[in-house]
Protein backbone atom coordinates (compact mmCIF):
# COMPACT_ATOMS: atom_id res chain seq x y z
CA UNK A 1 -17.59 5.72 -13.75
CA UNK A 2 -17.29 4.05 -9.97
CA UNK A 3 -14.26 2.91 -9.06
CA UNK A 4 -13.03 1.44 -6.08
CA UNK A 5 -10.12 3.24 -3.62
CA UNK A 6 -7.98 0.99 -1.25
CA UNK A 7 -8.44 2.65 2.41
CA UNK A 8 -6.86 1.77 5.95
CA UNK A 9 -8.85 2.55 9.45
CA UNK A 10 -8.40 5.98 9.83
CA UNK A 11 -7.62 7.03 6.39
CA UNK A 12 -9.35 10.28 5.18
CA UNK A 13 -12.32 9.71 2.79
CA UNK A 14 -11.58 9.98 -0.88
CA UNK A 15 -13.62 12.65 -3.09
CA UNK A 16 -16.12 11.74 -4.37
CA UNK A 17 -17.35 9.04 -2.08
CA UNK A 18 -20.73 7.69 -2.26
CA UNK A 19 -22.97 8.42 0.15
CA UNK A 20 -25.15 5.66 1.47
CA UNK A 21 -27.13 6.85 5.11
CA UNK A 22 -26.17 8.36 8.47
CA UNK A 23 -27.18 7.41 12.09
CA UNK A 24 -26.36 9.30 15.37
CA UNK A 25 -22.53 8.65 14.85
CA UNK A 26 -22.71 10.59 11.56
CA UNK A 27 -22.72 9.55 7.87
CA UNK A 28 -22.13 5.48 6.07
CA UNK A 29 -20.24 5.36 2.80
CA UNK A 30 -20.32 2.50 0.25
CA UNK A 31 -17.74 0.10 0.94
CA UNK A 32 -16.47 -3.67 0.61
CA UNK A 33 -13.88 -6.03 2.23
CA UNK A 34 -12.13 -9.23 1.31
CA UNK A 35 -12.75 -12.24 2.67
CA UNK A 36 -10.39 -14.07 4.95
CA UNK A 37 -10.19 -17.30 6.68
CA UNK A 38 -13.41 -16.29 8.43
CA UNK A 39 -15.42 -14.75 5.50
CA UNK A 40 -15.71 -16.30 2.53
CA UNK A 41 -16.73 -13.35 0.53
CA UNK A 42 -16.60 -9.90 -0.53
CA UNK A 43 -18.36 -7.97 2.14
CA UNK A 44 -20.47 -4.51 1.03
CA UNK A 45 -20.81 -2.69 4.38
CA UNK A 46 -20.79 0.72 6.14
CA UNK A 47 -17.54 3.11 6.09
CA UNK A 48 -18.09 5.18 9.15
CA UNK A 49 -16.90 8.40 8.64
CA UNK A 50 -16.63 10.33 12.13
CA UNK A 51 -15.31 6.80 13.29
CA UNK A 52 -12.92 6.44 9.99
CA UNK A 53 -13.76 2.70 10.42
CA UNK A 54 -15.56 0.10 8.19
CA UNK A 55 -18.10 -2.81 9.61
CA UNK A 56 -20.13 -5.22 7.52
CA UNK A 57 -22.01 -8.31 8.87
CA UNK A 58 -21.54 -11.96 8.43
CA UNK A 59 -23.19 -14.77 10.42
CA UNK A 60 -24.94 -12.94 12.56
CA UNK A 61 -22.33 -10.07 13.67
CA UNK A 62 -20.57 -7.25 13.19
CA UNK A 63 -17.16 -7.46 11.95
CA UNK A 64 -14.77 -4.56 11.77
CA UNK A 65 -11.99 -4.16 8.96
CA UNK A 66 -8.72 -2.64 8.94
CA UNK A 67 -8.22 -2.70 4.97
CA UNK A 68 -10.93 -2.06 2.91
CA UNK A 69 -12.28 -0.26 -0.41
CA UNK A 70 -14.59 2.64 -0.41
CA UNK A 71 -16.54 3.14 -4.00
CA UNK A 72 -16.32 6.11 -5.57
CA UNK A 73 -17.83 8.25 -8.51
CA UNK A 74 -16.55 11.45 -10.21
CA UNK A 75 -18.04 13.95 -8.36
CA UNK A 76 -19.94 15.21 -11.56
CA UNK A 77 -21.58 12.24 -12.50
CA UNK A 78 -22.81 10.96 -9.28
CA UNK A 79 -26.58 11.86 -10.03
CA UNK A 80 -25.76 8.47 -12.53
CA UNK A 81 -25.87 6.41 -9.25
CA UNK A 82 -29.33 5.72 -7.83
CA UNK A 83 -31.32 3.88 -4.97
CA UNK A 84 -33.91 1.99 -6.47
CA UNK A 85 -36.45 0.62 -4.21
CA UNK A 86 -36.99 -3.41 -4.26
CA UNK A 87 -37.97 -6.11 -2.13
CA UNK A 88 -38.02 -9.60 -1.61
CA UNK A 89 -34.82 -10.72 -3.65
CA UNK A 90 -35.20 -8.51 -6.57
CA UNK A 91 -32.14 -6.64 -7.88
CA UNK A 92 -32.91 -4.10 -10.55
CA UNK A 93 -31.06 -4.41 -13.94
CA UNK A 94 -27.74 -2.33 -13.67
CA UNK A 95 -26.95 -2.79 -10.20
CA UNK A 96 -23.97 -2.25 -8.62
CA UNK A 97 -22.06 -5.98 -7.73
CA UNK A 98 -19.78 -5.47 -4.39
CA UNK A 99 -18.72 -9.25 -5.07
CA UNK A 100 -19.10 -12.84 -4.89
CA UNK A 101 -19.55 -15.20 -1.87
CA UNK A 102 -16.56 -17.56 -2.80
CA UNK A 103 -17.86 -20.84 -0.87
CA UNK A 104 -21.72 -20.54 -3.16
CA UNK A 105 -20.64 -18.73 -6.27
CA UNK A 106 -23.75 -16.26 -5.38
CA UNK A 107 -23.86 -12.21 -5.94
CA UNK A 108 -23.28 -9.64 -3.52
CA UNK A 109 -24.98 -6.72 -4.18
CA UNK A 110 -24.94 -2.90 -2.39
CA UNK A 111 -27.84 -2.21 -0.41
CA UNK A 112 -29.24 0.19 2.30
CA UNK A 113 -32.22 -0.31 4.31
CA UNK A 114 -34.75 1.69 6.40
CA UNK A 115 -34.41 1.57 9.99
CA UNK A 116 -36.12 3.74 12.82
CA UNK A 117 -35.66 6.34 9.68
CA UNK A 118 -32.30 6.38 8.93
CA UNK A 119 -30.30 4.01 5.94
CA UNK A 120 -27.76 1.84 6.74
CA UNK A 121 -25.60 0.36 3.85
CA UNK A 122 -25.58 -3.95 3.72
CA UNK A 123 -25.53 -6.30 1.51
CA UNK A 124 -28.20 -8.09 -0.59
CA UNK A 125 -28.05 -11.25 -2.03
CA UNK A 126 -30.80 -12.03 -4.52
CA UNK A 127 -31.55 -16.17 -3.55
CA UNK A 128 -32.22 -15.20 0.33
CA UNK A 129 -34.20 -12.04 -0.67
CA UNK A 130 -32.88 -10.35 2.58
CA UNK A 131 -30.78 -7.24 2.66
CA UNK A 132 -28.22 -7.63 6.05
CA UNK A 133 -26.72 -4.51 7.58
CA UNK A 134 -24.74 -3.50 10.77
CA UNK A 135 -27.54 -3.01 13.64
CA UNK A 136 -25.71 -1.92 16.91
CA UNK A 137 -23.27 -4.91 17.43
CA UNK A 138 -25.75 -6.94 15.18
CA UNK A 139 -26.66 -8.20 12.22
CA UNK A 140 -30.02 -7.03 11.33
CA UNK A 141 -31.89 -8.03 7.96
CA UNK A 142 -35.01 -6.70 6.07
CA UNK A 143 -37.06 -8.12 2.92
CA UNK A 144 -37.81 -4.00 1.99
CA UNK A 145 -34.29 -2.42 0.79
CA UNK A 146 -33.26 -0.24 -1.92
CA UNK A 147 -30.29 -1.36 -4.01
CA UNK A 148 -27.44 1.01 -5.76
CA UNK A 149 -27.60 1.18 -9.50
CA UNK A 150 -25.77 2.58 -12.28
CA UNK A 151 -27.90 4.78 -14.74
């Protein structure tokens, strides 16, 4: 079953960890934020792990956290967490929610997309049929995404 683990900036990475892509600066893991004052919502993003860092996007940039969640999985069962391959706004049935925009009510869910052919983790929300992910100092966003889902 996935559960979420409270992390700081610099904290090691929890077994079990899931996995999402990897650029030159090494491997992304599934994670979320809280919103604040200046995001309104639950954030899936990109734990850095040679960095020990999380960034996810909103409005356009790239915001780094200090406290965060990283989802895990017992390391056993992980083959019960796919990417599914979707486009266009649509979310496959059993897919994994990261949370809830607070100001719209609307889903958040986990994401990675294809770029230059490596993933980067985002987050998808099914009305704007965009996936948006960290993209340098960024926010980049792609109709073509694959989402995370529970088996």
């Amino acid at each position: 079953m996935a559960a979420w683990v409270p992390m700081k900036s610099g904290d090691p990475l929890p077994e079990g960890a899931v996995w999402a892509g990897n650029d030159k600066s090494g491997s992304f893991y599934v994670g979320r934020s809280f919103e604040d004052e200046s995001v309104p919502e639950a954030a899936s993003g990109a734990y850095v792990a040679s960095q020990r860092v999380f960034i996810h996007t909103y409005a356009s940039r790239v915001i780094q956290r200090d406290e965060f969640e990283i989802l895990t999985y017992n390391v056993t069962d992980q083959h019960r967490l796919v990417w599914v391959k979707a486009d266009s706004g649509w979310i496959p049935p059993r897919a994994v929610l990261a949370g809830v925009n607070l100001e719209t009510g609307l889903e958040i869910f986990i994401g990675r997309w294809l770029n230059q052919g490596l993933y980067t983790p985002g987050k998808i929300y099914r009305s704007n049929q965009n996936i948006f992910a960290p993209c340098g100092n960024f926010e980049c966003f792609s109709n073509e995404y694959e989402v995370l889902v529970e088996l």
